[in-house]
Protein backbone atom coordinates (compact mmCIF):
# COMPACT_ATOMS: atom_id res chain seq x y z
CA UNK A 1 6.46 11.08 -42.00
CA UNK A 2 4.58 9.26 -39.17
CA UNK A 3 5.73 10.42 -35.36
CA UNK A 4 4.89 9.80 -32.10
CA UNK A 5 4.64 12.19 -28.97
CA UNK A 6 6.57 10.66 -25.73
CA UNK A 7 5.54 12.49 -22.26
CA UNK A 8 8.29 12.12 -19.79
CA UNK A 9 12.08 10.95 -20.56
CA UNK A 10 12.36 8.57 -17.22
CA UNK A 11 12.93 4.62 -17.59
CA UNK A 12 9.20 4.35 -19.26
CA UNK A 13 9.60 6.93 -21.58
CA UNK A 14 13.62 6.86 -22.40
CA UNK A 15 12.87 2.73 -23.23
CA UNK A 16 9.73 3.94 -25.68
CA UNK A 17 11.82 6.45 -27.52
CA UNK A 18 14.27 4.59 -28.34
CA UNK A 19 12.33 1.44 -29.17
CA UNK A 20 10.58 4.02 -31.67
CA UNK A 21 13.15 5.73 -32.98
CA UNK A 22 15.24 2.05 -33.70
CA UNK A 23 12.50 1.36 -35.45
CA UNK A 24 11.96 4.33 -37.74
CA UNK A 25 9.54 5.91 -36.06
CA UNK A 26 10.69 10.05 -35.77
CA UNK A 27 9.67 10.85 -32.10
CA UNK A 28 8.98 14.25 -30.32
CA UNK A 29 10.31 13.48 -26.75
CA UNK A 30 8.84 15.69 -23.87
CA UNK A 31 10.72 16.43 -20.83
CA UNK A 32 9.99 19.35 -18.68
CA UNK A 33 12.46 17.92 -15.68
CA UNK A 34 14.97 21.22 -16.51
CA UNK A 35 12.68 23.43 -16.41
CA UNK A 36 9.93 22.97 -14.02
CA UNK A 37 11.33 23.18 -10.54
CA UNK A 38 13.95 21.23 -8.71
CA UNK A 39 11.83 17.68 -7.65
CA UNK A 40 12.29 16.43 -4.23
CA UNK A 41 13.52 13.14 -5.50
CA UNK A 42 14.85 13.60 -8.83
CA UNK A 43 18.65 15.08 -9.07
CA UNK A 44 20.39 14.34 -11.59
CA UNK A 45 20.23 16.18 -14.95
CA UNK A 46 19.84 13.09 -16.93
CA UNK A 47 16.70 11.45 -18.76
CA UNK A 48 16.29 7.57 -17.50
CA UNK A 49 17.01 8.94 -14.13
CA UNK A 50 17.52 6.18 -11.07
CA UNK A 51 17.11 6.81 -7.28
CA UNK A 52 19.56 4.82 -6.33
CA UNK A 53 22.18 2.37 -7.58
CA UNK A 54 19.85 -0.82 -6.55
CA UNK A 55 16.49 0.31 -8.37
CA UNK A 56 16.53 -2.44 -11.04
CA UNK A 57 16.87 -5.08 -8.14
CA UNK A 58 17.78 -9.16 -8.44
CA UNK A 59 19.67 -10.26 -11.26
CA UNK A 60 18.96 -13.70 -10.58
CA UNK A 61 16.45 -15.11 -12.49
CA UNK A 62 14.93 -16.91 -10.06
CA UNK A 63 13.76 -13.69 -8.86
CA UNK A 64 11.24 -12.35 -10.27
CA UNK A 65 12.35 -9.00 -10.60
CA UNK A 66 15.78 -11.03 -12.26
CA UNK A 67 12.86 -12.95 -14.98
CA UNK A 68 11.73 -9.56 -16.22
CA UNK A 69 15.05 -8.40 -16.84
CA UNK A 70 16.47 -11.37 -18.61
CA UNK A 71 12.58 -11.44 -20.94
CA UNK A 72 13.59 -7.86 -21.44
CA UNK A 73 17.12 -8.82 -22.51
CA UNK A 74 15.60 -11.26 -24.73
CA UNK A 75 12.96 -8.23 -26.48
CA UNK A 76 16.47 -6.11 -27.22
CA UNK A 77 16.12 -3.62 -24.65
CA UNK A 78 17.81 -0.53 -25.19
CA UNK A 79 17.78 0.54 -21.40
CA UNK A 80 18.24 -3.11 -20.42
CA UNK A 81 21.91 -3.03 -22.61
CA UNK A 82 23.19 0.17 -21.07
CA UNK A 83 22.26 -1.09 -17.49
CA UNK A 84 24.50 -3.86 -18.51
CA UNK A 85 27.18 -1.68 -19.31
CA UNK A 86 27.29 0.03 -16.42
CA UNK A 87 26.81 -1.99 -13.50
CA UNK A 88 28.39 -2.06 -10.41
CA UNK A 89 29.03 -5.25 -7.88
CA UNK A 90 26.05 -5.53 -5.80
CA UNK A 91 25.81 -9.58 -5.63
CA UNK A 92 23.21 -11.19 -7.50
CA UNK A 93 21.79 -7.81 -8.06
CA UNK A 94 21.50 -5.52 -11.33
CA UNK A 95 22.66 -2.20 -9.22
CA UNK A 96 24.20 0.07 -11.92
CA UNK A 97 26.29 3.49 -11.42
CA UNK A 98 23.35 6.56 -11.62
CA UNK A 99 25.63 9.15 -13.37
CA UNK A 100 27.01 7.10 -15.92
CA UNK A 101 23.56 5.23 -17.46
CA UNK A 102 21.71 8.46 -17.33
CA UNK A 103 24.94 10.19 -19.28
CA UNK A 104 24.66 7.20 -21.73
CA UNK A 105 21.06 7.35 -22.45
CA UNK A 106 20.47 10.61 -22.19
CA UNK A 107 23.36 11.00 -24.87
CA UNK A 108 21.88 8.21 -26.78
CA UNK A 109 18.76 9.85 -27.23
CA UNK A 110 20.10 13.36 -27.85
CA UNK A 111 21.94 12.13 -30.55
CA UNK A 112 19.63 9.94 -31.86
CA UNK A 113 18.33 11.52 -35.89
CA UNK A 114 14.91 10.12 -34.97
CA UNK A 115 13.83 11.76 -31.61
CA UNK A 116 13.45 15.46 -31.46
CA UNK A 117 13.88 16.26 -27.29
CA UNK A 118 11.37 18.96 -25.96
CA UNK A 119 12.51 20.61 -23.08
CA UNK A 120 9.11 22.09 -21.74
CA UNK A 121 5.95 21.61 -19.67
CA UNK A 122 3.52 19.46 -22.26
CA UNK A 123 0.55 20.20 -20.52
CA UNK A 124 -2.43 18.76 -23.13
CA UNK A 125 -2.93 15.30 -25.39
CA UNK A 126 -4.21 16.25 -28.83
CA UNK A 127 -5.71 12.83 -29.07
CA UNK A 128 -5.41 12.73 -33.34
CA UNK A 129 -1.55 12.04 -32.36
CA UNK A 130 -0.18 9.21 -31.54
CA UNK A 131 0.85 9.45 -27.46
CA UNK A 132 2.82 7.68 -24.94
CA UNK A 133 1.68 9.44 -21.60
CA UNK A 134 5.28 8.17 -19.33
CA UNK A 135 4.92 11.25 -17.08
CA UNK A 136 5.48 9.76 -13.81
CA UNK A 137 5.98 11.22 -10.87
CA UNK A 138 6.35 14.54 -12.74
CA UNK A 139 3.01 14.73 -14.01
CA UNK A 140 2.21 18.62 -13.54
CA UNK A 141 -0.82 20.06 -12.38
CA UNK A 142 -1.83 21.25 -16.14
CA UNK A 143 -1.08 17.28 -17.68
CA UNK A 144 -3.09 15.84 -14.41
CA UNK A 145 -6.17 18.00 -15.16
CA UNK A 146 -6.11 17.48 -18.95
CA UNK A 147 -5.98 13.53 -18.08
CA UNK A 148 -8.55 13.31 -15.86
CA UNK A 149 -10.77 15.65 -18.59
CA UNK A 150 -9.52 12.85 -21.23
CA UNK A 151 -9.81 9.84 -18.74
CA UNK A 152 -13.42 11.12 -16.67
CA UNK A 153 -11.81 9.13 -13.71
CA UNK A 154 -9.77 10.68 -10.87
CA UNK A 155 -6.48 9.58 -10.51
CA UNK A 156 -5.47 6.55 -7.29
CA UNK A 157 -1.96 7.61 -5.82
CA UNK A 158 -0.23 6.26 -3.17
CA UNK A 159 2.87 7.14 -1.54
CA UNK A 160 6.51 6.14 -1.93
CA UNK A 161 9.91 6.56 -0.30
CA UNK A 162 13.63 6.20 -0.89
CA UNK A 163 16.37 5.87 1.33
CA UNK A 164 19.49 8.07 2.02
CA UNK A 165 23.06 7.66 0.33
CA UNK A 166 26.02 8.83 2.22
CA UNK A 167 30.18 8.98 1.67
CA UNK A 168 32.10 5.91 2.21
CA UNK A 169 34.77 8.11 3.86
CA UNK A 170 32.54 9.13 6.16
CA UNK A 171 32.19 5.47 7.76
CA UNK A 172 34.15 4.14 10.18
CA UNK A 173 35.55 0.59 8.99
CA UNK A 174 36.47 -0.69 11.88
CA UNK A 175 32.88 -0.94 13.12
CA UNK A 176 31.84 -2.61 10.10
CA UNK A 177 32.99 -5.21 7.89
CA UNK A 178 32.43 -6.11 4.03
CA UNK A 179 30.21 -9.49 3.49
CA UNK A 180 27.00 -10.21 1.08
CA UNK A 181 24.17 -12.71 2.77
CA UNK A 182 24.75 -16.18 2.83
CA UNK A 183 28.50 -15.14 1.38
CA UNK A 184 26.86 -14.91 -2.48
CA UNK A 185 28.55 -12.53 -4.12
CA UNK A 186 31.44 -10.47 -4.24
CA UNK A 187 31.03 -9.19 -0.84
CA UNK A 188 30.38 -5.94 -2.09
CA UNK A 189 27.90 -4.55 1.14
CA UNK A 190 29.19 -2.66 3.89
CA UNK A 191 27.29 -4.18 7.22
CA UNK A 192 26.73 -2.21 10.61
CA UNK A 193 26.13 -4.51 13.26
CA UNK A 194 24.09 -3.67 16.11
CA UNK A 195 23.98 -5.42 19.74
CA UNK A 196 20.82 -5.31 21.95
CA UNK A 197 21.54 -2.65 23.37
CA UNK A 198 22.63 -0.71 20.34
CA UNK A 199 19.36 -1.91 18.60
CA UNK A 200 17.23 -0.84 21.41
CA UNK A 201 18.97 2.63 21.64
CA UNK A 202 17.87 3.32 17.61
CA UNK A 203 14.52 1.88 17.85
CA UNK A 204 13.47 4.15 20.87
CA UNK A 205 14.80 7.10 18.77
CA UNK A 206 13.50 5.72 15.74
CA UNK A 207 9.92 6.01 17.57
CA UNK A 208 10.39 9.34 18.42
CA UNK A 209 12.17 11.22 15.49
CA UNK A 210 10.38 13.75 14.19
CA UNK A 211 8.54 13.56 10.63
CA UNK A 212 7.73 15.30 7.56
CA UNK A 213 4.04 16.18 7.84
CA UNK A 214 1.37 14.64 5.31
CA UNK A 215 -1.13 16.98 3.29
CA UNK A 216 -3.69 16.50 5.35
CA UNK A 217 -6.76 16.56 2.26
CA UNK A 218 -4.89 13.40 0.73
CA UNK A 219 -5.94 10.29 2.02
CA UNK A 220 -1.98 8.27 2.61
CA UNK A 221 -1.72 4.93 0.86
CA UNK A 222 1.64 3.28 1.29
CA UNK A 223 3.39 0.87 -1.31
CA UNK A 224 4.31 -2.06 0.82
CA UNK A 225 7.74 -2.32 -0.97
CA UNK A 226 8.94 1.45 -0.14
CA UNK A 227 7.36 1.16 3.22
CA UNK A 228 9.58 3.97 5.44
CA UNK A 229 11.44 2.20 7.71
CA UNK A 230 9.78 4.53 10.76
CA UNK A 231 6.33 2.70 9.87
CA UNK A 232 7.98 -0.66 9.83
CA UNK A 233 9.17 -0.27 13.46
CA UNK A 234 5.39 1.17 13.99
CA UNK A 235 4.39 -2.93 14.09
CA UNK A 236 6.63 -3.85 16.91
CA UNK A 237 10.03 -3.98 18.37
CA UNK A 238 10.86 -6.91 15.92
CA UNK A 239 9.98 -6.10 13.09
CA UNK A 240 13.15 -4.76 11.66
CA UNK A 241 15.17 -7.85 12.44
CA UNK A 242 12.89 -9.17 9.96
CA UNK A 243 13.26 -6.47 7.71
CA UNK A 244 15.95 -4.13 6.88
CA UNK A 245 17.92 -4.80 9.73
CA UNK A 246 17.78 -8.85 9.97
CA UNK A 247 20.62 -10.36 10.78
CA UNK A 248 20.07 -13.51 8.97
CA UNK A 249 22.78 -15.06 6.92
CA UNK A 250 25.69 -12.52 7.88
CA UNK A 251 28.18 -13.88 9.88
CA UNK A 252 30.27 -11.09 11.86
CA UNK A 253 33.97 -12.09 10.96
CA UNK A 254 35.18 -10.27 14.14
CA UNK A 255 32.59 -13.05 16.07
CA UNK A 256 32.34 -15.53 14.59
CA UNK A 257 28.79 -15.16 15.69
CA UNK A 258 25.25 -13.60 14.18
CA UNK A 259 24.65 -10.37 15.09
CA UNK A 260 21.67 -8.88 16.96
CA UNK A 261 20.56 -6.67 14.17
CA UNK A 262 22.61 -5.55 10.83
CA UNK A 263 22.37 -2.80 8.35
CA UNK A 264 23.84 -3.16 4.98
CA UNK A 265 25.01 -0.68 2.95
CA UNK A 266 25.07 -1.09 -0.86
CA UNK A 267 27.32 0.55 -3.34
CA UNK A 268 25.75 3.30 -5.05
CA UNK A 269 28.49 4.28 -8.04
CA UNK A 270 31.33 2.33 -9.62
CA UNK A 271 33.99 4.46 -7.72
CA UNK A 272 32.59 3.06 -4.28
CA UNK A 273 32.45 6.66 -3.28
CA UNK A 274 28.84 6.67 -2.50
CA UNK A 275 26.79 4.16 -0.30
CA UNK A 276 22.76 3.45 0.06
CA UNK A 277 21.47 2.74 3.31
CA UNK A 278 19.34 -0.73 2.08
CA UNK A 279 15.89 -0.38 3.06
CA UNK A 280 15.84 2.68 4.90
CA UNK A 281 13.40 4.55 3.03
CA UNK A 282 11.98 7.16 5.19
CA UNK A 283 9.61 10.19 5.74
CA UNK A 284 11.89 11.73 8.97
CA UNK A 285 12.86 15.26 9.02
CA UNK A 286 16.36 15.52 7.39
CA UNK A 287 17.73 16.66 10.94
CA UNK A 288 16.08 13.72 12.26
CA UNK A 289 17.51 11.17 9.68
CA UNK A 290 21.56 12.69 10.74
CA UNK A 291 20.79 12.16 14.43
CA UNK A 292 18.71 9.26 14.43
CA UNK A 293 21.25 6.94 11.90
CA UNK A 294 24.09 8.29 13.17
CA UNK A 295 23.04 6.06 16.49
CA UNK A 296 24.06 3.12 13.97
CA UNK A 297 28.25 2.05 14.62
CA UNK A 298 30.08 2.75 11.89
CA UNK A 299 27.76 6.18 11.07
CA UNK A 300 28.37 7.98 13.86
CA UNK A 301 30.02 10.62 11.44
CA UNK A 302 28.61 10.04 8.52
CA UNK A 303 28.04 12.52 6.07
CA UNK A 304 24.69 12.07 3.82
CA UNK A 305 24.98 13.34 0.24
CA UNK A 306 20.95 12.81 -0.42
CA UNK A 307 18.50 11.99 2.67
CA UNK A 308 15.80 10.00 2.27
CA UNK A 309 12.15 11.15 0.98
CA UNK A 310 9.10 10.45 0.60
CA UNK A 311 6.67 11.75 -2.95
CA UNK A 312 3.18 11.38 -4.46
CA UNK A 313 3.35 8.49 -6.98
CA UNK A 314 0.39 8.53 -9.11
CA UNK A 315 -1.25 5.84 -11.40
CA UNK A 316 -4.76 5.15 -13.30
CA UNK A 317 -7.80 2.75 -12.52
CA UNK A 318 -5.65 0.30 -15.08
CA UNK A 319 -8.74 -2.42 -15.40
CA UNK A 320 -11.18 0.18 -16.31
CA UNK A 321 -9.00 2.60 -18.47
CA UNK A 322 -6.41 0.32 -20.46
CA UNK A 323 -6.49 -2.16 -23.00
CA UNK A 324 -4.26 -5.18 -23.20
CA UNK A 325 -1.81 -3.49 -25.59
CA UNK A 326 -1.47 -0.31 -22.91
CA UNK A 327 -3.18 1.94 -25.21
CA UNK A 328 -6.58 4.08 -23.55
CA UNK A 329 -9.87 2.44 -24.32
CA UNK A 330 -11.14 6.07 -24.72
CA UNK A 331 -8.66 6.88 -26.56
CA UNK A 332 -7.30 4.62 -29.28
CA UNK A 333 -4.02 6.76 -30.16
CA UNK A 334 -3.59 7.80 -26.53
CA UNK A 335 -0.52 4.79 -24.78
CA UNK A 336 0.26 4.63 -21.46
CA UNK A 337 3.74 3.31 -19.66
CA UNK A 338 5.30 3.38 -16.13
CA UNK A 339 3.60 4.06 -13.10
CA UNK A 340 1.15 5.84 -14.21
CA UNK A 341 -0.32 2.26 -15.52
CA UNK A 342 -0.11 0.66 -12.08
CA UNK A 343 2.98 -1.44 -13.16
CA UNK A 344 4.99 -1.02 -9.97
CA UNK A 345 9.22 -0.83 -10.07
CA UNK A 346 11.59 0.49 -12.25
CA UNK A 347 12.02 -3.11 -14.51
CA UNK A 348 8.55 -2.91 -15.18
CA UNK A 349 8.70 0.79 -16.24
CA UNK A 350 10.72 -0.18 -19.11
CA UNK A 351 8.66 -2.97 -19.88
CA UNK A 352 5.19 -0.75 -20.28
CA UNK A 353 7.48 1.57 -22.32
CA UNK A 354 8.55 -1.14 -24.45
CA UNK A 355 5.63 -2.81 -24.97
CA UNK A 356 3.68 0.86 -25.49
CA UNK A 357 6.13 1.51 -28.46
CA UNK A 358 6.52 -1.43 -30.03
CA UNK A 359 2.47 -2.48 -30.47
CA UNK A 360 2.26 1.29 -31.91
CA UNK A 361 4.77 0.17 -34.62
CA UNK A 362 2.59 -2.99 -35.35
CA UNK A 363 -0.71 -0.76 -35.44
CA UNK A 364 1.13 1.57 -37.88
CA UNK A 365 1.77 -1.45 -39.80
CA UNK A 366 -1.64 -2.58 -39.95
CA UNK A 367 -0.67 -5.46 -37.48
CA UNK A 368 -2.14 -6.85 -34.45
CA UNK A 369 -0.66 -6.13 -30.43
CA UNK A 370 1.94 -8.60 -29.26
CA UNK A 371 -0.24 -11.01 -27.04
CA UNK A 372 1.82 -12.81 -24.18
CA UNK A 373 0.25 -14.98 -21.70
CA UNK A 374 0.81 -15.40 -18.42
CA UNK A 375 3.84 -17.69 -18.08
CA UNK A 376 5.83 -14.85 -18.53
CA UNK A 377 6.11 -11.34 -15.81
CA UNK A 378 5.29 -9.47 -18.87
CA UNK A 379 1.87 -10.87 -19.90
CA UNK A 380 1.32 -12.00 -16.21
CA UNK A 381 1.54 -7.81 -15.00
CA UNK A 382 -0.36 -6.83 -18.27
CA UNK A 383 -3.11 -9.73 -17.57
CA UNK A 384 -3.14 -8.46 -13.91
CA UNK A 385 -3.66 -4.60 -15.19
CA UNK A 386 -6.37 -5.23 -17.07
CA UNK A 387 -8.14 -7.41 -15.52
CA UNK A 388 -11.30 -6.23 -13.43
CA UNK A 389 -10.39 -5.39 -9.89
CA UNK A 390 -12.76 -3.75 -7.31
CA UNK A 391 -8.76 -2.77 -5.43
CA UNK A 392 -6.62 -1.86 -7.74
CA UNK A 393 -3.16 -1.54 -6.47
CA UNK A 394 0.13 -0.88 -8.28
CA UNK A 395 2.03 -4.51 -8.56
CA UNK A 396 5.80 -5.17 -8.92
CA UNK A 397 7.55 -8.38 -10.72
CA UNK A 398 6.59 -11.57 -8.23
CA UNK A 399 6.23 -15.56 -9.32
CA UNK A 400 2.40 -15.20 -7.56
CA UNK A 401 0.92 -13.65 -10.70
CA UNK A 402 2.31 -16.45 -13.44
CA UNK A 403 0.32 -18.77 -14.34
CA UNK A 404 0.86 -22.55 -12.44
CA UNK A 405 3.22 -25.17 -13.69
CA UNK A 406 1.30 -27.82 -14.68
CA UNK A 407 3.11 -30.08 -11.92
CA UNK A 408 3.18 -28.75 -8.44
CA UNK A 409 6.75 -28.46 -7.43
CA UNK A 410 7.41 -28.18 -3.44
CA UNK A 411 10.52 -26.67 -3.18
CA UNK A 412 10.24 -22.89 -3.22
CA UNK A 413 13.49 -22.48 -5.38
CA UNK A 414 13.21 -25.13 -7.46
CA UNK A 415 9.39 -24.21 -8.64
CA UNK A 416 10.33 -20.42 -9.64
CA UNK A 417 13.65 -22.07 -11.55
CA UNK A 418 11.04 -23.58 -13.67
CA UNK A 419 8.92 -21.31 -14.14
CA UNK A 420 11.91 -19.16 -15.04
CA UNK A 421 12.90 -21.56 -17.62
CA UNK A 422 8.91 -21.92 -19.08
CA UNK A 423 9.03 -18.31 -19.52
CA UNK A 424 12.32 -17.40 -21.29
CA UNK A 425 11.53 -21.42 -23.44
CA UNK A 426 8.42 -18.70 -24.46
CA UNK A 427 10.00 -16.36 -25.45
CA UNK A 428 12.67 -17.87 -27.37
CA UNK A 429 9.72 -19.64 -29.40
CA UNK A 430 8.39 -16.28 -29.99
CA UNK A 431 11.31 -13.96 -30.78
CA UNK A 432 10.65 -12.73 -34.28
CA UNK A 433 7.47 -11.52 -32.93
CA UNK A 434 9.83 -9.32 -30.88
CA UNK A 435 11.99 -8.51 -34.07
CA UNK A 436 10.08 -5.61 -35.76
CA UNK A 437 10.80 -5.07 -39.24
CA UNK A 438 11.57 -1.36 -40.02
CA UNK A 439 9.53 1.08 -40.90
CA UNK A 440 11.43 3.21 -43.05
């Protein structure tokens, strides 16, 4: 009977093991999580484990972010339908409730007759198996070395950040008040208004606060999305009312008026017992993070059930080590998925894992890789990753990669609805490509 190894049961991985084992395939799933050390962002027991309620982002397929989901929709998804099934309000975003999706795919999987779950440290590719390498962030020391040996490349990294998540019943409501921008939505997000003064007050001690300090033999590079919000403020007093903090398109009822500066606060379970501060990743001492936000009204007494940290993300030279189908050009049996391929975002970690599993099925079967072009996020990220590029950097879902409409349309929102609609049009045309046969 034909198997496949999967490193790492995360979004990448979880989505590949499943696609596998729906398909036939028996699978021998890797996860050391359990048994390797408590992870300075990583919590929860679960396997498909998010950060925070929001990770999968827009819904809204004018997004881009939104187009990857619904393409992934269209492939089947496994992690796509239990996101589904446990979302949370959030506006025109996908946010879903952690606990619940990682219970559900982690039970899933557990109880899935095809996937065997390995609870320990894989530390080295026999490269006569068939692999998926979806280690992610917890690539160990052991795994990293017997990579590079495999790869003859040393690794890029850069670094990322997520924000804190406190208790609703810890904010004070009548600072605040319930509203989603430009009123779309259910008015799910908490906002925290600031004044001048009250804006003024944080920044200074925003400036200040103390940080965690960098290794200094490891040369920082920042992912412009996770940027910590004390390196924001870093280019100018401003620059968080155009950021995390803009005021734009909130209208204080209590006003009538826009506010100086507002922080919004998104719903991080389906109970409404937890809340994410939106945008606020950060790299501040956790000492620093309670004084320093509590400076925000309505937080004054908040109480912070996770603070906000930064960790190592790592990912391969993708142009010069992977080949269109995500498998290693040294390495024909050797697949790679998540950020470890340079695909940045959660959506797009379940796309490489996807993708990784379902073009081994076809090479099983003596078939050739799914080929997508770029009209779609898919084949625009994969035509992106291996592609040559002097600067490789990781990319997330954006309408800048896709290919042109063959018109040029003007308005902004209007030009990604069509090329929304020339992707999914794709798709459809395309769908029993998506629709394995089984392999039994």
């Amino acid at each position: 009977m034909k198997f496949v190894n999967v490193i790492g049961a995360g979004l990448a991985g979880s989505e590949a093991a499943l696609v596998l084992a729906n398909h036939g395939i028996k699978v021998k799933l890797y996860e050391c999580k359990r048994v390797c050390g408590e992870h300075e962002v990583y919590k929860l027991p679960h396997f498909a484990e998010l950060v925070c309620s929001n990770s999968l982002g827009s819904n809204d397929t004018t997004n881009a972010s939104g187009l990857l989901k619904e393409e992934l929709r269209c492939f089947d998804s496994p992690l796509m339908k239990g996101a589904d099934l446990y979302k949370v309000p959030a506006g025109q975003a996908l946010a879903v409730d952690r606990e619940k999706f990682g219970a559900y795919i982690s039970e899933t999987i557990v109880n899935h007759p095809n996937i065997e779950v390995i609870e320990k440290e894989f530390d080295e590719i026999n490269t006569d198996e068939y692999t998926i390498l979806a280690s992610g962030p917890l690539t160990t020391e052991k795994l990293s070395q017997n990579i590079q040996t495999i790869l003859g490349e040393e690794y890029l990294y850069f670094y990322d950040a997520v924000a804190p998540i406190l208790t609703f019943d810890s904010i004070d409501t009548e600072k605040v008040y319930f509203a989603s921008r430009y009123d779309k939505g259910e008015g799910e997000y908490i906002n925290c208004p600031m004044n001048k003064e009250e804006y003024e007050r944080f920044f200074e001690a925003l400036q200040t606060a103390e940080r965690f300090e960098m290794k200094s033999h490891e040369k920082v590079k920042l992912f412009e999305a996770c940027m910590p919000v004390e390196k924001i403020a870093e280019r100018g007093f401003k620059t968080l009312l155009f950021g995390p903090l803009k005021p734009k398109g909130l209208t204080n009822p209590k006003t009538g008026k826009e506010d100086f500066s507002v922080l919004q606060l998104r719903k991080e379970n389906v109970a409404g017992e937890l809340y994410n501060m939106v945008g606020f990743q950060t790299n501040l001492k956790w000492g620093e993070q309670k004084r320093v936000f509590s400076l925000i009204p309505g937080l004054e007494n908040s109480e912070f059930v996770r603070y906000g940290v930064m960790h190592r993300n790592t990912f391969v030279n993708a142009p010069k080590i992977l080949n269109n189908d995500l498998s290693v050009k040294k390495c024909e049996k050797l697949y790679m998925a998540g950020q470890i391929t340079g695909s940045e975002g959660y959506v797009f970690a379940i796309a490489t894992g996807h993708l990784a599993a379902k073009n081994i099925i076809l090479k099983l079967q003596g078939r050739k890789p799914l080929q997508f072009d770029a009209t779609t996020e898919i084949g625009a990220i994969l035509e992106y990753m291996t592609t040559e590029n002097k600067n490789f950097q990781p990319m997330g879902p954006n309408f800048g990669i896709l290919a042109p409409l063959e018109t040029h349309i003007r308005d902004k929102k209007e030009r990604y609805r069509k090329l929304a609609e020339r992707s999914l049009c794709y798709i459809e045309k395309r769908k029993a490509d998506f629709s394995l046969t089984n392999t039994h």
